[in-house]
C-alpha atoms as a PDB file:
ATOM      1  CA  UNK A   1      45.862 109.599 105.700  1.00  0.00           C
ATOM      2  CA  UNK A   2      49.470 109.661 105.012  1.00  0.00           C
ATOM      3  CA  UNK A   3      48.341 110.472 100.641  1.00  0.00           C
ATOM      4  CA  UNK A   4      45.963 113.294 102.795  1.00  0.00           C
ATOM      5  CA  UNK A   5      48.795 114.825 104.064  1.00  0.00           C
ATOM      6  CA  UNK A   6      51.311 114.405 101.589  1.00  0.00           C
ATOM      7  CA  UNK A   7      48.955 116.122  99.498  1.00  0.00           C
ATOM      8  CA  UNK A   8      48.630 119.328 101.888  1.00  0.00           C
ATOM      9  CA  UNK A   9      51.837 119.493 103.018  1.00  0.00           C
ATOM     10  CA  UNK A  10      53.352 119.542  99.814  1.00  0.00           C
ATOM     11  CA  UNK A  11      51.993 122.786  99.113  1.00  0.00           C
ATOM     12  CA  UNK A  12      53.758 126.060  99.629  1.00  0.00           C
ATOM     13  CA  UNK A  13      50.758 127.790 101.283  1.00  0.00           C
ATOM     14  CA  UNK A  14      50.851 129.012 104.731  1.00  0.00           C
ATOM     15  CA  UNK A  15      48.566 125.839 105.759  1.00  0.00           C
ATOM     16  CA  UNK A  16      50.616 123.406 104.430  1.00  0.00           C
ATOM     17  CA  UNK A  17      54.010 124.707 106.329  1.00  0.00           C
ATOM     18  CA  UNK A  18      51.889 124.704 109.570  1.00  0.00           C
ATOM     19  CA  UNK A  19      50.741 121.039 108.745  1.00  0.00           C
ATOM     20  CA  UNK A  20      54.022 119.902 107.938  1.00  0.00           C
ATOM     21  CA  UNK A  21      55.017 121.965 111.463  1.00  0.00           C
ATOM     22  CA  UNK A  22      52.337 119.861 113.181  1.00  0.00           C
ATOM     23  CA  UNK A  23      52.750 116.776 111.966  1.00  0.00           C
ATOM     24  CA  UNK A  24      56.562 116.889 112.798  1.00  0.00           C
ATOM     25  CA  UNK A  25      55.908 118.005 116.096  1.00  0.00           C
ATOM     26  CA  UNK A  26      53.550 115.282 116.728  1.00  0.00           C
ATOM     27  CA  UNK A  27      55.623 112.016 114.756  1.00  0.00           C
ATOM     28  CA  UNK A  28      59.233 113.323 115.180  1.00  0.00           C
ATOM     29  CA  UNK A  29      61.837 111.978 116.852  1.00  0.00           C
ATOM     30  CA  UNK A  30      60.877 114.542 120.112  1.00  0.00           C
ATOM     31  CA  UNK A  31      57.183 114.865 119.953  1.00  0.00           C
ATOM     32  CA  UNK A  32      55.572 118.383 121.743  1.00  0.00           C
ATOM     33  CA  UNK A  33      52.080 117.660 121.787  1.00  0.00           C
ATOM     34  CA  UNK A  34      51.182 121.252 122.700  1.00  0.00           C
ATOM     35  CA  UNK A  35      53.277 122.352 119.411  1.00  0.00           C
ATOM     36  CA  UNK A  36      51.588 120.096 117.468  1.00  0.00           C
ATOM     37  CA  UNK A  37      48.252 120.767 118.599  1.00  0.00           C
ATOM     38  CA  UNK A  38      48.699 124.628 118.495  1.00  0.00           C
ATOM     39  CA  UNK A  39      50.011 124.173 114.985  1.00  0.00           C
ATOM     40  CA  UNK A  40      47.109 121.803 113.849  1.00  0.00           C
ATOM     41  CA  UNK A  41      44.943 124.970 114.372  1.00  0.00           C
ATOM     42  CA  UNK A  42      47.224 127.148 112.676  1.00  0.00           C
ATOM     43  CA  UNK A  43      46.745 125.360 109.882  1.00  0.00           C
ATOM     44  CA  UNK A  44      42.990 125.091 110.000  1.00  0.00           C
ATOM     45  CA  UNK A  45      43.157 128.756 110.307  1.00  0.00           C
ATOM     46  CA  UNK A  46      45.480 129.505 107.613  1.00  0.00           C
ATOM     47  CA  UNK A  47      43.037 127.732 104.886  1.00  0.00           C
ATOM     48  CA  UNK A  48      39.562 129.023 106.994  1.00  0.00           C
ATOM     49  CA  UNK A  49      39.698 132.380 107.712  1.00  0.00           C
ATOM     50  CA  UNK A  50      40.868 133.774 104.127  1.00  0.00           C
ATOM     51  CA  UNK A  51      37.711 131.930 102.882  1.00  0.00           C
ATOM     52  CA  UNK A  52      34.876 133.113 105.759  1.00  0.00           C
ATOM     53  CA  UNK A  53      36.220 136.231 106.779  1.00  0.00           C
ATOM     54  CA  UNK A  54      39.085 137.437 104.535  1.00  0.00           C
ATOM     55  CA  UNK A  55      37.900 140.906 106.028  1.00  0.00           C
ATOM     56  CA  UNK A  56      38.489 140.230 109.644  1.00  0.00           C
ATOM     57  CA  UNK A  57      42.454 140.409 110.693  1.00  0.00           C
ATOM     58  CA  UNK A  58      41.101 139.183 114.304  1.00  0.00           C
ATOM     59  CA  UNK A  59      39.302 136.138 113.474  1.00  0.00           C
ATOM     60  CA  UNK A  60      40.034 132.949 114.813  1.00  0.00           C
ATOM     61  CA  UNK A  61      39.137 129.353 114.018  1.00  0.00           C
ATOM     62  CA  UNK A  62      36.096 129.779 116.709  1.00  0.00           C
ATOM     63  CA  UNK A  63      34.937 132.788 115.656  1.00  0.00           C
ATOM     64  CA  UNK A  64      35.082 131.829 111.846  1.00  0.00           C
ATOM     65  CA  UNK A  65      32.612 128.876 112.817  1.00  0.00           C
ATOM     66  CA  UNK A  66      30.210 130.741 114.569  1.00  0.00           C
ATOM     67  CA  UNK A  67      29.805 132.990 111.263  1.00  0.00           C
ATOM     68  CA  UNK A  68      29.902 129.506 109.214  1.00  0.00           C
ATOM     69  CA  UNK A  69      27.056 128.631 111.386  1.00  0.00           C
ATOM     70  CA  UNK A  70      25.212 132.115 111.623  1.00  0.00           C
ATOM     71  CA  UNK A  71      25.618 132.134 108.010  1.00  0.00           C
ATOM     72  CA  UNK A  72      24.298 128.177 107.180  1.00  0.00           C
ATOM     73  CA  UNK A  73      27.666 127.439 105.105  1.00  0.00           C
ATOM     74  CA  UNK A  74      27.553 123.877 103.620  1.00  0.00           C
ATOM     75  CA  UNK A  75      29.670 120.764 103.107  1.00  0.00           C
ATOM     76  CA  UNK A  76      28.755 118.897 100.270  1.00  0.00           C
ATOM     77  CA  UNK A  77      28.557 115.502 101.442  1.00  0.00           C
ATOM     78  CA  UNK A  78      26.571 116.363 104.455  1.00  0.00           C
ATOM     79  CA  UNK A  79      23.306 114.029 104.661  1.00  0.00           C
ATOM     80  CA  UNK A  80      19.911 114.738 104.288  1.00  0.00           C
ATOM     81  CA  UNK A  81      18.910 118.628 104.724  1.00  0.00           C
ATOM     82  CA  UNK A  82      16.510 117.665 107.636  1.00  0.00           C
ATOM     83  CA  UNK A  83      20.119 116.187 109.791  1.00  0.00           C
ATOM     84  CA  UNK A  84      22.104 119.167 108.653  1.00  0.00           C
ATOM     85  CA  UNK A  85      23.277 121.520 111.152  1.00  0.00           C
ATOM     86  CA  UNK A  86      23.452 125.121 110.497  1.00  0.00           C
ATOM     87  CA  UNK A  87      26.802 125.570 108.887  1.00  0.00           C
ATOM     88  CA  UNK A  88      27.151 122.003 108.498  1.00  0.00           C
ATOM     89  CA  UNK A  89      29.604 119.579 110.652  1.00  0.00           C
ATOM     90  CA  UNK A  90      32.479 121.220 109.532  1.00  0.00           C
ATOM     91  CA  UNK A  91      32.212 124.156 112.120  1.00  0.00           C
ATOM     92  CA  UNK A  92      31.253 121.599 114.432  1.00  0.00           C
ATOM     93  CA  UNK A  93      35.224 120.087 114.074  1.00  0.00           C
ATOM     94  CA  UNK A  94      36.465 123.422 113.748  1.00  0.00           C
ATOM     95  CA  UNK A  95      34.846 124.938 116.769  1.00  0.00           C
ATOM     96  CA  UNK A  96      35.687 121.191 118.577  1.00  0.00           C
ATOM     97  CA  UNK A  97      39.151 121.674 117.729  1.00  0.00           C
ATOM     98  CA  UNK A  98      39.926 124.988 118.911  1.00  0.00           C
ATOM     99  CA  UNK A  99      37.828 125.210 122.096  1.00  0.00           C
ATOM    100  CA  UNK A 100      39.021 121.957 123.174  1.00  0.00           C
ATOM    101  CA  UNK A 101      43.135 122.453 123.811  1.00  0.00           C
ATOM    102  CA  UNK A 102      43.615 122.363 127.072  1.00  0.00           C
ATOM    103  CA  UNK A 103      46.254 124.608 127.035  1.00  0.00           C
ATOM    104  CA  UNK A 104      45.039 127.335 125.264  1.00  0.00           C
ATOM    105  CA  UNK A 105      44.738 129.902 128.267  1.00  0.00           C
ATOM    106  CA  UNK A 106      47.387 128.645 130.823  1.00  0.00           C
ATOM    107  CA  UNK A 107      46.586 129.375 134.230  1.00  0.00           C
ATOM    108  CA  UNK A 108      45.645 127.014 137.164  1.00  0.00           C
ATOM    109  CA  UNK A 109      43.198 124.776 135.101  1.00  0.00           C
ATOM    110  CA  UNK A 110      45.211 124.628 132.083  1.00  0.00           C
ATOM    111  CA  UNK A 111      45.702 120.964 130.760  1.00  0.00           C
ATOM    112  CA  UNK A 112      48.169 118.651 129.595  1.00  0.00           C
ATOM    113  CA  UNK A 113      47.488 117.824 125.478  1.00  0.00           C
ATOM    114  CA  UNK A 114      47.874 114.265 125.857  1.00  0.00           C
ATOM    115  CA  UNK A 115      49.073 111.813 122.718  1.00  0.00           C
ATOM    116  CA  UNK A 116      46.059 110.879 121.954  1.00  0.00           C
ATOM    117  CA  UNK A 117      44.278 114.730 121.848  1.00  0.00           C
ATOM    118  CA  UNK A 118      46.955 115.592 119.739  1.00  0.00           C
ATOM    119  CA  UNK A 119      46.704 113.365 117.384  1.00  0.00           C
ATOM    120  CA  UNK A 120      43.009 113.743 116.736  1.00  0.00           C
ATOM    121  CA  UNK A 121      44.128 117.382 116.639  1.00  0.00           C
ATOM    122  CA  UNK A 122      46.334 116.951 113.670  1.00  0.00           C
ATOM    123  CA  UNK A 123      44.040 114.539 112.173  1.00  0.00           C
ATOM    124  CA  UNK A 124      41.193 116.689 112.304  1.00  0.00           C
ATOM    125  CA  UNK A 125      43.389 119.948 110.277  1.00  0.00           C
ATOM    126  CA  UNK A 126      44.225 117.209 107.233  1.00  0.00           C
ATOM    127  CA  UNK A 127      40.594 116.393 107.144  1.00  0.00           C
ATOM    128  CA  UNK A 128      39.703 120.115 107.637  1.00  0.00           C
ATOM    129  CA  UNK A 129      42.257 121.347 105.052  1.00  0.00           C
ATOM    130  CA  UNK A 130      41.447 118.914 102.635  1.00  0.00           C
ATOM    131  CA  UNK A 131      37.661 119.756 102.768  1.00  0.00           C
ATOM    132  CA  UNK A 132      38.460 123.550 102.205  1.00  0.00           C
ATOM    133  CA  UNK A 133      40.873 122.850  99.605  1.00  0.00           C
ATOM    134  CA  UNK A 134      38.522 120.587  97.332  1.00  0.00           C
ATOM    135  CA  UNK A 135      35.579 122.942  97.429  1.00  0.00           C
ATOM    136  CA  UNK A 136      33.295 120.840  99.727  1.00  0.00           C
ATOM    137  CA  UNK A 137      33.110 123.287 102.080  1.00  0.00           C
ATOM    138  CA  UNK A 138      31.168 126.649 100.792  1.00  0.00           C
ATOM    139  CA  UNK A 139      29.183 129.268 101.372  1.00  0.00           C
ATOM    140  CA  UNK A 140      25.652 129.658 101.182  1.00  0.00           C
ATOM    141  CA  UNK A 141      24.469 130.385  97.299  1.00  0.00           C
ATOM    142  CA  UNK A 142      22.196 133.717  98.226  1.00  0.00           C
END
């Protein structure tokens, strides 16, 4: 995990700063798990959205994996075609990860991002990031 990140964080892309940003605010000396999991998507986002909808100033990490699934994208090393989902299980973490902070919205039921969601959080954008950035994750040949 630690090559994983290495390897995305050393990059001077926008996704790799917001990594870096997460992964400090989640194994630094004064953890924020809110920070880290806000920045986790951040990052997901900064590697997504210019590759589903580089068009659309207003998507978001959600929105991009409803069109991933309305549009059947793939990831390569999904199994058989007859377990795929449409737009494979990549949208699945990316739609898991952003509709599941729990505090996203604020207000009375807002939540508490607990170590443990956090971390998952940050896992999940090095495993998302590196997926976009090696080409695994694509769209649909028409």
């Amino acid at each position: 995990m630690q090559q994983m990140v290495d390897n995305a964080m050393d990059s001077s892309s926008g996704y790799g700063q917001q990594l870096s940003e997460a992964w400090h605010y989640m194994f630094g000396r004064e953890p924020n798990y809110s920070a880290a999991y806000a920045a986790a998507i951040k990052a997901v986002e900064s590697i997504a959205l210019p590759m589903v909808e580089p068009n659309n100033k207003d998507s978001t990490l959600s929105k991009a994996s409803r069109v991933m699934r309305d549009q059947h994208w793939e990831f390569q090393i999904e199994a058989r075609e007859e377990n795929n989902v449409p737009g494979g299980v990549i949208q699945l973490l990316m739609s898991g990860l952003m509709n599941s902070q729990p505090d996203r919205h604020g207000g009375p039921d807002s939540g508490v991002v607990s170590k443990e969601k956090a971390q998952v959080a940050v896992y999940s954008a090095v495993f998302l990031i590196q997926c976009f950035k090696a080409g695994l994750v694509r769209r649909p040949a028409i």
